[in-house]
C-alpha atoms as a PDB file:
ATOM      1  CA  UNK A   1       0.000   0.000   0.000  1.00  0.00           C
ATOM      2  CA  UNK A   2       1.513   3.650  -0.946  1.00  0.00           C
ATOM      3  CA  UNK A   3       2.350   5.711   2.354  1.00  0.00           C
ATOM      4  CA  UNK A   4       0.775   8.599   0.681  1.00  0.00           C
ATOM      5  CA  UNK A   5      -2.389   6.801   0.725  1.00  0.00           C
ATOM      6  CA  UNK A   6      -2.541   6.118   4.186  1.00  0.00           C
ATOM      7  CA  UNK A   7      -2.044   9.529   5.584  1.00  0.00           C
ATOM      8  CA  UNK A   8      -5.218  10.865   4.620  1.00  0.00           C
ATOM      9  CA  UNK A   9      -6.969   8.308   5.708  1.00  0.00           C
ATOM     10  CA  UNK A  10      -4.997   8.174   9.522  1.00  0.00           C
ATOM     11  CA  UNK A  11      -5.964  12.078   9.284  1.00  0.00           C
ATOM     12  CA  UNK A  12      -9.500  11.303   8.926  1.00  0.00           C
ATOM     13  CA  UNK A  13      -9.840   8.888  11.492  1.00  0.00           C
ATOM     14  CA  UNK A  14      -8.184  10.189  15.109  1.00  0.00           C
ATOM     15  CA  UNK A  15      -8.612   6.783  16.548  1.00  0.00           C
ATOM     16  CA  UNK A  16      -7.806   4.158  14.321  1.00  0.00           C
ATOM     17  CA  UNK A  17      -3.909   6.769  13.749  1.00  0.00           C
ATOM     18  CA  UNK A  18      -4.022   6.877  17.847  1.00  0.00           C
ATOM     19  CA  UNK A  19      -4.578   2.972  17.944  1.00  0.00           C
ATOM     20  CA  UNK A  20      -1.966   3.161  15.365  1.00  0.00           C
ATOM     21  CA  UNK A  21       0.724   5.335  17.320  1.00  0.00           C
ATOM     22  CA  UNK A  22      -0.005   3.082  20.964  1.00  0.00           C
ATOM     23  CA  UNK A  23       0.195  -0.193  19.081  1.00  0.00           C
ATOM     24  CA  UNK A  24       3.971   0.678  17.432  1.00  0.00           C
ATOM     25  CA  UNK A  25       4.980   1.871  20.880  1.00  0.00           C
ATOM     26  CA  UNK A  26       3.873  -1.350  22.456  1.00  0.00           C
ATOM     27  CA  UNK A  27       5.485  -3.114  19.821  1.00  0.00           C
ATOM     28  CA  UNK A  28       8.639  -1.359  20.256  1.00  0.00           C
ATOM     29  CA  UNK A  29       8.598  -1.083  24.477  1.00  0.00           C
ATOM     30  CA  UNK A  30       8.112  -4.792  24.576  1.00  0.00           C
ATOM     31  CA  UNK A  31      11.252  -5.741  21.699  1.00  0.00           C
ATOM     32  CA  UNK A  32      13.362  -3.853  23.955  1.00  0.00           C
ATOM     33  CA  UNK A  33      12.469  -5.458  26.890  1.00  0.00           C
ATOM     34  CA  UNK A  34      12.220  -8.791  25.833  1.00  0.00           C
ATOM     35  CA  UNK A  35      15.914  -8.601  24.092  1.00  0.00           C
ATOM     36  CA  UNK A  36      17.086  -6.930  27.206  1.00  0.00           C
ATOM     37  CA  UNK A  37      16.037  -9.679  29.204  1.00  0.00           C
ATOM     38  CA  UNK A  38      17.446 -12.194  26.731  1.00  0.00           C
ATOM     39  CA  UNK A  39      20.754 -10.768  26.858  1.00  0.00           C
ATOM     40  CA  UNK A  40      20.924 -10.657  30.573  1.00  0.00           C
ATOM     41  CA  UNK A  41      19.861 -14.413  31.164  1.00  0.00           C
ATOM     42  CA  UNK A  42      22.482 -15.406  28.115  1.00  0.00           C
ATOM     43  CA  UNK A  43      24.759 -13.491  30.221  1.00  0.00           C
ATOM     44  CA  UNK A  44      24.057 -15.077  33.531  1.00  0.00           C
ATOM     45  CA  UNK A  45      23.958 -18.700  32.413  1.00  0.00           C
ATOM     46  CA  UNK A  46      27.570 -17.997  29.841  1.00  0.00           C
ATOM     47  CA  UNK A  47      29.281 -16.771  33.489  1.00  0.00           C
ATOM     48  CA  UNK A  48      27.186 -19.859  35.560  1.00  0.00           C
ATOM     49  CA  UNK A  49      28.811 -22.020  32.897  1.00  0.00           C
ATOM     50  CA  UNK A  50      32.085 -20.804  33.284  1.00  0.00           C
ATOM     51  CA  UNK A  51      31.903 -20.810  37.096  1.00  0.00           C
ATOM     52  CA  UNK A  52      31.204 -24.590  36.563  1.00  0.00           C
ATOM     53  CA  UNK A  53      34.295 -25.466  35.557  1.00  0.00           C
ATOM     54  CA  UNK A  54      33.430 -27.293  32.159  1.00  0.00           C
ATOM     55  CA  UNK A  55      34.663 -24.660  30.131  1.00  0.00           C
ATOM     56  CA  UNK A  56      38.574 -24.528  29.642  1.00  0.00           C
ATOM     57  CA  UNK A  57      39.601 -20.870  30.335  1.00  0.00           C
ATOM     58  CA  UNK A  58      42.088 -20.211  27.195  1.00  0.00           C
ATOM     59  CA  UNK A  59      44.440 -17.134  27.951  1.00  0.00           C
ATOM     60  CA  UNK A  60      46.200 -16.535  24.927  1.00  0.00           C
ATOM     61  CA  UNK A  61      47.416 -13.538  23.106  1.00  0.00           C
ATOM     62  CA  UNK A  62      45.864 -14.634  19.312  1.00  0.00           C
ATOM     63  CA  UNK A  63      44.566 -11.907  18.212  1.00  0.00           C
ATOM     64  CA  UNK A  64      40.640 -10.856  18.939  1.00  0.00           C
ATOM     65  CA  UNK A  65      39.056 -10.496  15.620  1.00  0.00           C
ATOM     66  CA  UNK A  66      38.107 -13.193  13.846  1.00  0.00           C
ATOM     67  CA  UNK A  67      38.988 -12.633  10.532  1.00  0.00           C
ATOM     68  CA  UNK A  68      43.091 -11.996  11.754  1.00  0.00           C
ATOM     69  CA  UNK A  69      42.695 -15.337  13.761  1.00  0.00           C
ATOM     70  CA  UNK A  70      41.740 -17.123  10.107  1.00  0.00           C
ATOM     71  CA  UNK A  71      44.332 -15.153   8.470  1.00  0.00           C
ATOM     72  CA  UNK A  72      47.089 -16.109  11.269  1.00  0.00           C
ATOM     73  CA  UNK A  73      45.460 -20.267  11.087  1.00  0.00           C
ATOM     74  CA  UNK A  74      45.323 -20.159   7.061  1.00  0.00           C
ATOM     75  CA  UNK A  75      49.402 -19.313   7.173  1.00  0.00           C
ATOM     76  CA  UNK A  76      50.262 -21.458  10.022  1.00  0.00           C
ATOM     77  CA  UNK A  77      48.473 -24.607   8.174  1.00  0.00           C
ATOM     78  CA  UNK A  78      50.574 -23.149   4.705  1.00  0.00           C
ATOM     79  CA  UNK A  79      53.550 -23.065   7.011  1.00  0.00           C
ATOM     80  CA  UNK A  80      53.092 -26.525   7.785  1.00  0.00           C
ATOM     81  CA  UNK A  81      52.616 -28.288   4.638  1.00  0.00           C
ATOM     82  CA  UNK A  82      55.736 -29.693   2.768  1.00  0.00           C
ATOM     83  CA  UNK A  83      57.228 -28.225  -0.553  1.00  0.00           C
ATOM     84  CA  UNK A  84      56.093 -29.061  -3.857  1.00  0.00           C
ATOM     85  CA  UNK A  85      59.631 -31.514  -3.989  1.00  0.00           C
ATOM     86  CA  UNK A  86      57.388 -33.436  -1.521  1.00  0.00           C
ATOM     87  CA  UNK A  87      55.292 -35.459  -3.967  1.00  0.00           C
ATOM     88  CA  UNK A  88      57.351 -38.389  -4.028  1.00  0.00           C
ATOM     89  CA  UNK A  89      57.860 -39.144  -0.543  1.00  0.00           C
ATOM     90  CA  UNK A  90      53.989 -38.539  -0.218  1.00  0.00           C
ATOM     91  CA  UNK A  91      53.545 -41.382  -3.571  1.00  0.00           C
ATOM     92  CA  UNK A  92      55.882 -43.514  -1.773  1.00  0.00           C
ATOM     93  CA  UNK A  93      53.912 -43.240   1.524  1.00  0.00           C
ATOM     94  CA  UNK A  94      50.962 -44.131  -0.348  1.00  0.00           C
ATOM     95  CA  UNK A  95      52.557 -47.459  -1.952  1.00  0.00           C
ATOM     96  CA  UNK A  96      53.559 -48.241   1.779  1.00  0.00           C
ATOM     97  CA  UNK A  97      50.531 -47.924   2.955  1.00  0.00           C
ATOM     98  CA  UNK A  98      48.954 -50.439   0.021  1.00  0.00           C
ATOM     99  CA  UNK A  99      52.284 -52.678   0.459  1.00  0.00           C
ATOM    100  CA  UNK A 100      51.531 -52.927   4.394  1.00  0.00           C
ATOM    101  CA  UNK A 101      47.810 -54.378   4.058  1.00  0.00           C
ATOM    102  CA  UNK A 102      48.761 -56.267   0.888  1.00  0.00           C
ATOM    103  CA  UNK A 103      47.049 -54.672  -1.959  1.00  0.00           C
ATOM    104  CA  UNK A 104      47.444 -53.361  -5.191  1.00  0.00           C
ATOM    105  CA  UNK A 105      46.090 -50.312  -7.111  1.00  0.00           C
ATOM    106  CA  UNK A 106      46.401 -48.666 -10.362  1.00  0.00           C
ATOM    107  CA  UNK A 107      49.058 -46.739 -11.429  1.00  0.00           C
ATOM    108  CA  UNK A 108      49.060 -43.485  -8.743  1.00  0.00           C
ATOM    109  CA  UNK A 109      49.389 -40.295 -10.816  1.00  0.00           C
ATOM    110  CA  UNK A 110      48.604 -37.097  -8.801  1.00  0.00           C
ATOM    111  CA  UNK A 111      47.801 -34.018 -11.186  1.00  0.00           C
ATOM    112  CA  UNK A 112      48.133 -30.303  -9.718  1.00  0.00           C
ATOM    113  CA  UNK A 113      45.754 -28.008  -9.285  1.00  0.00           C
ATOM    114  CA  UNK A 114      46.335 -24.113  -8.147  1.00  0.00           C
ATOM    115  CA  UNK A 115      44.273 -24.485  -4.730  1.00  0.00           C
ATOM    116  CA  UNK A 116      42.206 -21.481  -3.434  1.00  0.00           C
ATOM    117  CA  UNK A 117      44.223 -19.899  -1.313  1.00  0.00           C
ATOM    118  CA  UNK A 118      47.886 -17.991  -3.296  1.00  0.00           C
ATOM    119  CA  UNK A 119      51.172 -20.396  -3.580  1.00  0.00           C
ATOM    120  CA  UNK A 120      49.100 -23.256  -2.286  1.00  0.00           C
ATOM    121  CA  UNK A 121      49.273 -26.208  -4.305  1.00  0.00           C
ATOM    122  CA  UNK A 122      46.497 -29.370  -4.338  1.00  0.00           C
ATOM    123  CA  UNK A 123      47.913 -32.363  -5.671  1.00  0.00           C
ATOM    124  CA  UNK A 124      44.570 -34.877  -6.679  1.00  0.00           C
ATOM    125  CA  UNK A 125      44.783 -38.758  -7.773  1.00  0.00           C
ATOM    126  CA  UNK A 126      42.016 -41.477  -8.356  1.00  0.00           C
ATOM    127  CA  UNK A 127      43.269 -44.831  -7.280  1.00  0.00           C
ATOM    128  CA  UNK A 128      40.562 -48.063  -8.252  1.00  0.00           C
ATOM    129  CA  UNK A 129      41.827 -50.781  -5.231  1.00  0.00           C
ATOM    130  CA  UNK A 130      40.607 -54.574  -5.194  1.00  0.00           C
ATOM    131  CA  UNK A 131      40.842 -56.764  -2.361  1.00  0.00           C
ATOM    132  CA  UNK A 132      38.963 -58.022   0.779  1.00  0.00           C
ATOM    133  CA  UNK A 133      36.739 -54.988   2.793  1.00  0.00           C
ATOM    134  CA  UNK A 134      38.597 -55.664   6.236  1.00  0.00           C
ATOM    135  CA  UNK A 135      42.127 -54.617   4.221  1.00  0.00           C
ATOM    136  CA  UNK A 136      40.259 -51.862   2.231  1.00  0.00           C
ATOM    137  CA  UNK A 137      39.383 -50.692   5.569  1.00  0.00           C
ATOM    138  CA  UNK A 138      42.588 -51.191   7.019  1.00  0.00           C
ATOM    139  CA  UNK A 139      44.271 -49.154   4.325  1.00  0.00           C
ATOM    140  CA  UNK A 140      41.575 -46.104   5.059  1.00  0.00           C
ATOM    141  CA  UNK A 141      42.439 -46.400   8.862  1.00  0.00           C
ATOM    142  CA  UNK A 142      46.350 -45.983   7.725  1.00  0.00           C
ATOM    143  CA  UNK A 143      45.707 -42.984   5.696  1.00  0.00           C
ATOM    144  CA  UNK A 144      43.290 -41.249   8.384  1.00  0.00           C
ATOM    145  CA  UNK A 145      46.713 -41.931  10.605  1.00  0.00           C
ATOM    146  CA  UNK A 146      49.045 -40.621   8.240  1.00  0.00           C
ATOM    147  CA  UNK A 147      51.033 -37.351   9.838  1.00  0.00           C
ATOM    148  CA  UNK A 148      50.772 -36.019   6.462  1.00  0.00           C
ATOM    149  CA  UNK A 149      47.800 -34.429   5.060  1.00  0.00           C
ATOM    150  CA  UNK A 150      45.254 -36.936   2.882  1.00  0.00           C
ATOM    151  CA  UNK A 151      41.870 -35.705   1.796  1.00  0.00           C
ATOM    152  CA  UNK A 152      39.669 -38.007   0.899  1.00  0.00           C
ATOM    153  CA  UNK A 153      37.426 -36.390  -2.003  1.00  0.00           C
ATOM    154  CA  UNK A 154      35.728 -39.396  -2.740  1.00  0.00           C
ATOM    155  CA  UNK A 155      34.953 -43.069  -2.050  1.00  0.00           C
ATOM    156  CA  UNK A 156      33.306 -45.635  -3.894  1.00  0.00           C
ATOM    157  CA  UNK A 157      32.623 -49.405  -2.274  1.00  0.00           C
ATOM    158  CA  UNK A 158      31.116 -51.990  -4.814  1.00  0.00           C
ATOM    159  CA  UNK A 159      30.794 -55.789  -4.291  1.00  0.00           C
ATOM    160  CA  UNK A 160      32.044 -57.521  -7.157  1.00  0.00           C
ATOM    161  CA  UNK A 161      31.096 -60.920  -5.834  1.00  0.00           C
ATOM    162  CA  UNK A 162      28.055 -62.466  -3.439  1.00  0.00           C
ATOM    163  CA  UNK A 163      30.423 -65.118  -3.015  1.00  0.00           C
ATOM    164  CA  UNK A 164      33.789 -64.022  -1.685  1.00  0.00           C
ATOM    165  CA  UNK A 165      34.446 -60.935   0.151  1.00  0.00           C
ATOM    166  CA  UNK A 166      36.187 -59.141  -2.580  1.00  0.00           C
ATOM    167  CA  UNK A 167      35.167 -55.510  -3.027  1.00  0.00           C
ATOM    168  CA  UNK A 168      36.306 -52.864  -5.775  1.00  0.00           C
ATOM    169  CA  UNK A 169      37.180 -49.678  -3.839  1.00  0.00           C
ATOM    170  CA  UNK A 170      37.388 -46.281  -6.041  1.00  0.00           C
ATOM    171  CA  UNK A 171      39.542 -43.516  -3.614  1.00  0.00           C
ATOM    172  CA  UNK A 172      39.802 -40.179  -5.139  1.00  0.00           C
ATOM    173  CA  UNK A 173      42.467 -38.505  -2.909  1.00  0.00           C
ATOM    174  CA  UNK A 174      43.819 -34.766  -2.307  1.00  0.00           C
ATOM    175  CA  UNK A 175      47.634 -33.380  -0.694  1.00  0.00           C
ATOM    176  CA  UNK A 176      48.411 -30.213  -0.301  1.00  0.00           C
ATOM    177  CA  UNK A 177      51.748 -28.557  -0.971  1.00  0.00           C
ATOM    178  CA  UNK A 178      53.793 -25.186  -0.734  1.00  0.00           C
ATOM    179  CA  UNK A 179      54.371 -23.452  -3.808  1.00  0.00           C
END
């Protein structure tokens, strides 16, 4: 409805604009009190919960804002990661890993990718893995251990017999490197 429109008519009629005015002021008292009193009670029950002793009080000297604490995380993970010379050691961890719980996969080839974030490098590689589930499952167990940094993109399971317990798995993997 145009605002134009409803002046006259709140001009005409005294009550209905008085109505009007008390009913906005209502509105507005009771928003103010009600958020008031929501803000206290978080307030009490955040400092009752610290009281309790099931928070962990965490003095540290990060900085406050948000956005600086990503920034400062984001280059401490970049500082972390290897160089791109890396790759090799991380292919050769990966044929360990297949060695150790006795299977074999297709050919590993990783192909780079410029990642989101500048002179970050993601390394990706599909590997298709046959062999019995409790060894597939043994190999994702080593990976999840690995002290290097796997991402598993993908993961495909299929039976390939109702007889024996042989299973196809299809593992699309990610590793990140410094430029």
């Amino acid at each position: 409805m145009n605002t134009f429109r409803l002046l006259p008519i709140l001009q005409r009629h005294k009550k209905l604009s008085l109505l009007f005015v008390i009913l906005m002021l209502f509105n507005i008292i009771s928003y103010v009190i009600i958020t008031d009193y929501r803000q206290n009670e978080i307030e009490k029950r955040h400092s009752a919960y610290l009281k309790s002793g099931k928070a962990r009080q965490v003095k540290s000297s990060a900085p406050t804002h948000p956005w600086i604490k990503v920034q400062s995380d984001i280059q401490t993970f970049k500082h972390g990661l290897p160089v791109m010379g890396a790759i090799i050691d991380r292919v050769r961890e990966l044929k360990d890993m297949l060695n150790r719980n006795r299977l074999s996969a297709t050919k590993i080839v990783l192909r780079p990718e410029q990642a989101e974030l500048p002179a970050l490098w993601k390394y990706t590689g599909a590997l298709k893995i046959a062999g019995p589930y409790k060894r597939l499952k043994s190999l994702l167990a080593d990976i999840q251990k690995s002290p290097n940094l796997f991402c598993i993109e993908s993961l495909t399971l299929i039976n390939q017999s109702q007889k024996t317990e042989k299973v196809m798995m299809e593992l699309r993997l990610a590793t990140y490197f410094q430029n």
